[in-house]
Protein backbone atom coordinates (compact mmCIF):
# COMPACT_ATOMS: atom_id res chain seq x y z
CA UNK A 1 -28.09 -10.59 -1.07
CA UNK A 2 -26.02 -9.70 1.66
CA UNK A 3 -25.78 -13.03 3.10
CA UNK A 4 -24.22 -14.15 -0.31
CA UNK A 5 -21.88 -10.68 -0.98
CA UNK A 6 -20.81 -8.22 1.78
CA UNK A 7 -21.54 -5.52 0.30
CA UNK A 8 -19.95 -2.62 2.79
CA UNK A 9 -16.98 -5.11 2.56
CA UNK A 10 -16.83 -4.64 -1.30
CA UNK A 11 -17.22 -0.90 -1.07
CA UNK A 12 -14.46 -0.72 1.64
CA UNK A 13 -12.06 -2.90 -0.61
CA UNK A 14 -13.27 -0.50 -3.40
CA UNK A 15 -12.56 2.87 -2.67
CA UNK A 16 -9.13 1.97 -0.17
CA UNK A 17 -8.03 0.50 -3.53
CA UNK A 18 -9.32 2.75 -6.05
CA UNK A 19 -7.84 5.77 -4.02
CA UNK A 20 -4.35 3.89 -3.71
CA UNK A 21 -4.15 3.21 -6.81
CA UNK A 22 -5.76 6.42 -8.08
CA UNK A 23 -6.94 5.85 -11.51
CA UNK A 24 -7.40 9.60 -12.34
CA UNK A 25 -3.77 10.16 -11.24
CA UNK A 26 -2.59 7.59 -13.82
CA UNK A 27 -3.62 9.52 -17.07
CA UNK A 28 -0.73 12.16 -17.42
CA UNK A 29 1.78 9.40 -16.25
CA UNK A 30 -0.12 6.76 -18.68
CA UNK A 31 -0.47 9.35 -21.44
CA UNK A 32 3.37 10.38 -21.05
CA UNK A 33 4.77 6.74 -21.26
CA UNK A 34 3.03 6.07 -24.24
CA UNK A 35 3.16 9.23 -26.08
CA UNK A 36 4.96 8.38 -28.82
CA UNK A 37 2.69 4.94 -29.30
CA UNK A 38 -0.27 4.61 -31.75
CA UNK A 39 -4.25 4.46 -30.50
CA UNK A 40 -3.84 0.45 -30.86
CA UNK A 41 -0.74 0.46 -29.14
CA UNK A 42 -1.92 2.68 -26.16
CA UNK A 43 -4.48 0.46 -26.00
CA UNK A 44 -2.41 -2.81 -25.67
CA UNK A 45 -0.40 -1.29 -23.17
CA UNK A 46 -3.18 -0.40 -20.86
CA UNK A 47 -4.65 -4.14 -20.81
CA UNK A 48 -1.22 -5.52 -20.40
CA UNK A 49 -0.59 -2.83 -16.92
CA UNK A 50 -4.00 -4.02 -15.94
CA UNK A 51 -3.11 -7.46 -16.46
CA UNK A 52 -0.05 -6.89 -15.13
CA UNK A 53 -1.12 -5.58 -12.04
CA UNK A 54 -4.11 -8.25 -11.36
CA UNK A 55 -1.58 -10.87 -11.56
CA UNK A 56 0.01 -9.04 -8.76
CA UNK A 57 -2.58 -8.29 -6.51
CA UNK A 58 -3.70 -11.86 -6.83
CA UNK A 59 -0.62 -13.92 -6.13
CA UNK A 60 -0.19 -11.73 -2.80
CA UNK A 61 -3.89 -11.88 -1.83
CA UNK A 62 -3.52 -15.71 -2.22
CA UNK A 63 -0.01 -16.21 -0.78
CA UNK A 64 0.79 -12.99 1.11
CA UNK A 65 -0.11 -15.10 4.45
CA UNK A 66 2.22 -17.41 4.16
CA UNK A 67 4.84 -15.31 3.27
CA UNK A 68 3.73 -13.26 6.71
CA UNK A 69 3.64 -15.99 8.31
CA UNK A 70 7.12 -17.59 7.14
CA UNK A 71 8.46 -14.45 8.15
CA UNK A 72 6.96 -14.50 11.77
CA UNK A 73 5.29 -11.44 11.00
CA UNK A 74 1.91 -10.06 12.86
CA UNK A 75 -1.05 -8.41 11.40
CA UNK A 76 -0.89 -5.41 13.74
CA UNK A 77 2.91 -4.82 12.51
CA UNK A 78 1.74 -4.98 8.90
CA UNK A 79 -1.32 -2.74 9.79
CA UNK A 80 0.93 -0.26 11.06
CA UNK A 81 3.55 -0.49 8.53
CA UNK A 82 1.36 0.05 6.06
CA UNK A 83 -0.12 3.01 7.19
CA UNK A 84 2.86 4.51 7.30
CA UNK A 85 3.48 3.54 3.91
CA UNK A 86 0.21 4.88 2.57
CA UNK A 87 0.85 8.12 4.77
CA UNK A 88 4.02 8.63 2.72
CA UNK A 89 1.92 8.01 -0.40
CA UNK A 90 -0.75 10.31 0.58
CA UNK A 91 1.66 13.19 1.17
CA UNK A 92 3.13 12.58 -2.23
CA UNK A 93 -0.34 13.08 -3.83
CA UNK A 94 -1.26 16.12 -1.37
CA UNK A 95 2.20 18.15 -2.34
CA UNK A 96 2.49 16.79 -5.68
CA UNK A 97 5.68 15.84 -4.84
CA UNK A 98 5.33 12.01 -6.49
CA UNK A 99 8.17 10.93 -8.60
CA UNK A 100 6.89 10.35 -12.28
CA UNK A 101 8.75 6.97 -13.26
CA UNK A 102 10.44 6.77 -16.69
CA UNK A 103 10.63 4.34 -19.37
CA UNK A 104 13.34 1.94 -19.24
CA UNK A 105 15.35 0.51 -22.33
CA UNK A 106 14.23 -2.69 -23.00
CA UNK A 107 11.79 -2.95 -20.99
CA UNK A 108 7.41 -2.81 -21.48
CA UNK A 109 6.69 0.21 -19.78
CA UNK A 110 3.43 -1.76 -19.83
CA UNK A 111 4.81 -4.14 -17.49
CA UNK A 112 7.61 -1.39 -15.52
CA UNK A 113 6.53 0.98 -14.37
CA UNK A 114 2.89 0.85 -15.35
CA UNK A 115 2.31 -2.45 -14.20
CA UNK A 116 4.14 -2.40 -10.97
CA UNK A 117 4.66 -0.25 -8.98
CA UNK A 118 2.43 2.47 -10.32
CA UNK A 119 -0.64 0.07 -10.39
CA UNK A 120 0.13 -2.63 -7.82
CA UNK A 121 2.87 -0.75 -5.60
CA UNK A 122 3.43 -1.24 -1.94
CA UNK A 123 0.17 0.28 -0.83
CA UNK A 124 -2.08 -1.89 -2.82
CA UNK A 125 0.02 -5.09 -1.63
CA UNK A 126 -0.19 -4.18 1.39
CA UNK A 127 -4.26 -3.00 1.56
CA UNK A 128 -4.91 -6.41 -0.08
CA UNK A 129 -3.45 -8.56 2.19
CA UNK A 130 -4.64 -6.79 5.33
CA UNK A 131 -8.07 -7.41 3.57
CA UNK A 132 -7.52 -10.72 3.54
CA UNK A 133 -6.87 -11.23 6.89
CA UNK A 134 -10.03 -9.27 7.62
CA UNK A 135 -11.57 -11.48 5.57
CA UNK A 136 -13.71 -14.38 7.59
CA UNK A 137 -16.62 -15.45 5.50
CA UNK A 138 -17.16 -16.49 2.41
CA UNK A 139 -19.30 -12.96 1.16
CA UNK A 140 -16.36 -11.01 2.20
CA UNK A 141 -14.43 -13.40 0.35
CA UNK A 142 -16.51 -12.85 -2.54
CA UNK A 143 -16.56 -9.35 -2.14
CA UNK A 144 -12.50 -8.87 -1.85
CA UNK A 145 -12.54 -10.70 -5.03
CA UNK A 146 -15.09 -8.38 -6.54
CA UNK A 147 -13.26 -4.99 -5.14
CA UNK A 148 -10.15 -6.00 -6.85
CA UNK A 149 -11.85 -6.99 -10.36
CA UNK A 150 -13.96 -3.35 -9.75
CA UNK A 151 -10.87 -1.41 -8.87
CA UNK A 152 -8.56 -3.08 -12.13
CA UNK A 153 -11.82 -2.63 -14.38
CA UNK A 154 -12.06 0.95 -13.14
CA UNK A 155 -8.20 1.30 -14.27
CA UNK A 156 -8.76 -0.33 -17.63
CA UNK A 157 -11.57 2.08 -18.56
CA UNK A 158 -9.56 5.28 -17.38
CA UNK A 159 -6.59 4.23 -19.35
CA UNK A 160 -8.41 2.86 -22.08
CA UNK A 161 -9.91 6.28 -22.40
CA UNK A 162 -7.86 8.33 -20.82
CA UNK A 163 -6.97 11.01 -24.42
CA UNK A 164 -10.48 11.66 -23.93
CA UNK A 165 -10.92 11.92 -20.38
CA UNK A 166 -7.70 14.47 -19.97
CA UNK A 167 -9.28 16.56 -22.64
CA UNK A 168 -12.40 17.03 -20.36
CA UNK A 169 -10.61 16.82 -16.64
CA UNK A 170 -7.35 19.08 -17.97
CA UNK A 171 -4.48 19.35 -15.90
CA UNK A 172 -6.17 21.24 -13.09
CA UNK A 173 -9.09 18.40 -13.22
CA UNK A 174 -6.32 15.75 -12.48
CA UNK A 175 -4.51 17.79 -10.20
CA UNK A 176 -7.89 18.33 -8.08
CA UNK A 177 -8.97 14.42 -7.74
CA UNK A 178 -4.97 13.84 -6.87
CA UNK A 179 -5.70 16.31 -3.86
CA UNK A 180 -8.40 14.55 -2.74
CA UNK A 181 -7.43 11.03 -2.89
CA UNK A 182 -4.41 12.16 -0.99
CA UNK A 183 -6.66 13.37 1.94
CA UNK A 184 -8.93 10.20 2.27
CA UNK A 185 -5.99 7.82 1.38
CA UNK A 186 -4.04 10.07 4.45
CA UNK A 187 -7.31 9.42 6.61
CA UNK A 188 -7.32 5.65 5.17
CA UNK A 189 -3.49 5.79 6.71
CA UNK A 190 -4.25 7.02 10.07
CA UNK A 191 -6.75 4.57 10.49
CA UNK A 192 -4.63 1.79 9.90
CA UNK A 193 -2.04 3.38 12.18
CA UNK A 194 -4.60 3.43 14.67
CA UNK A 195 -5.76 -0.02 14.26
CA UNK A 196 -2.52 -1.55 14.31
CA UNK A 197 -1.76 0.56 18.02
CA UNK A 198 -4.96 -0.74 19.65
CA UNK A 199 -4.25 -4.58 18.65
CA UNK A 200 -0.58 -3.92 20.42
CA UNK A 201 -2.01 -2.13 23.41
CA UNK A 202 -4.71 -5.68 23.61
CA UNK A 203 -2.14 -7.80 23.20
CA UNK A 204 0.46 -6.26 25.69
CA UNK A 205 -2.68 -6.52 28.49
């Protein structure tokens, strides 16, 4: 089985997403945007942010090189930019100091700011391409693929749910899980600080 998934590869993919994204964090955002919305409706919009945000991930995991590459720009620097990026992110969901977006006239809050950038933000562009570029066989390959389906499945089913779910997490439920996907998205962060450092210090020899 291994030989045909990478299984530690799909869990890594799978929890640095899920935490970026933070699914549990969602609901109070999701269930404010579409308060005034029917079940059916609230349903609709949380396939279309899903949807939304797949199409997202997707076109970066498959193009993001290129565009790296157009713009002479080096995994290391990305590694380290993003982990400065997620940093910022994690401290947001530590201090619960995160800025909820608001709906825009005109405009499917399904698609902005559900869509992007609450879903597929900065982080989760930049997670997915740096696990593309870790990505060198064809199980990882499989299980990048998989992670991201997991992850936007994961975000479907919280949404899709999410009157009930609130009702049994409550507000200090929510605020708890925020907490600690700040501190392992913060470690997640470091890491990638690290990483990015070591590569320079390599290269510079």
């Amino acid at each position: 089985m291994s030989s045909v998934l990478d299984v530690k590869f799909f869990v890594e993919v799978f929890v640095t997403l899920f935490v970026i994204m933070d699914p549990p964090g969602t609901l109070p955002l999701f269930l404010g945007l579409t308060s005034g919305r029917s079940p059916r409706g609230r349903r609709r919009a949380a396939w279309q942010a899903v949807t939304v945000s797949l199409g997202v991930i997707v076109l970066f995991a498959l193009f993001g090189q290129s565009i790296l590459h157009y713009m002479g720009i080096t995994l290391p620097a990305l590694q380290g930019a993003g982990g400065l990026l997620l940093l910022l992110v994690a401290l947001e969901l530590l201090t619960g100091n995160a800025d909820e977006p608001q709906e825009t006239a005109n405009v499917n809050i399904a698609f902005v700011p559900l869509g992007t950038p609450l879903l597929a933000g900065p982080g989760a562009i930049v997670a997915t391409i740096v696990f593309v570029r870790r990505a060198d066989s064809l199980a990882q390959d499989l299980a990048l693929a998989l992670g991201i389906l997991a992850v936007h499945l994961t975000l479907w089913l919280t949404m899709r749910y999410s009157s009930a779910l609130i009702k049994v997490l409550r507000d200090s439920g929510v605020t708890l899980l925020t907490r600690i996907a700040g501190l392992l998205l913060s470690a997640i962060a470091v890491q990638l600080v690290a990483s990015s450092v070591e590569a320079f210090v390599k290269g510079a020899r």
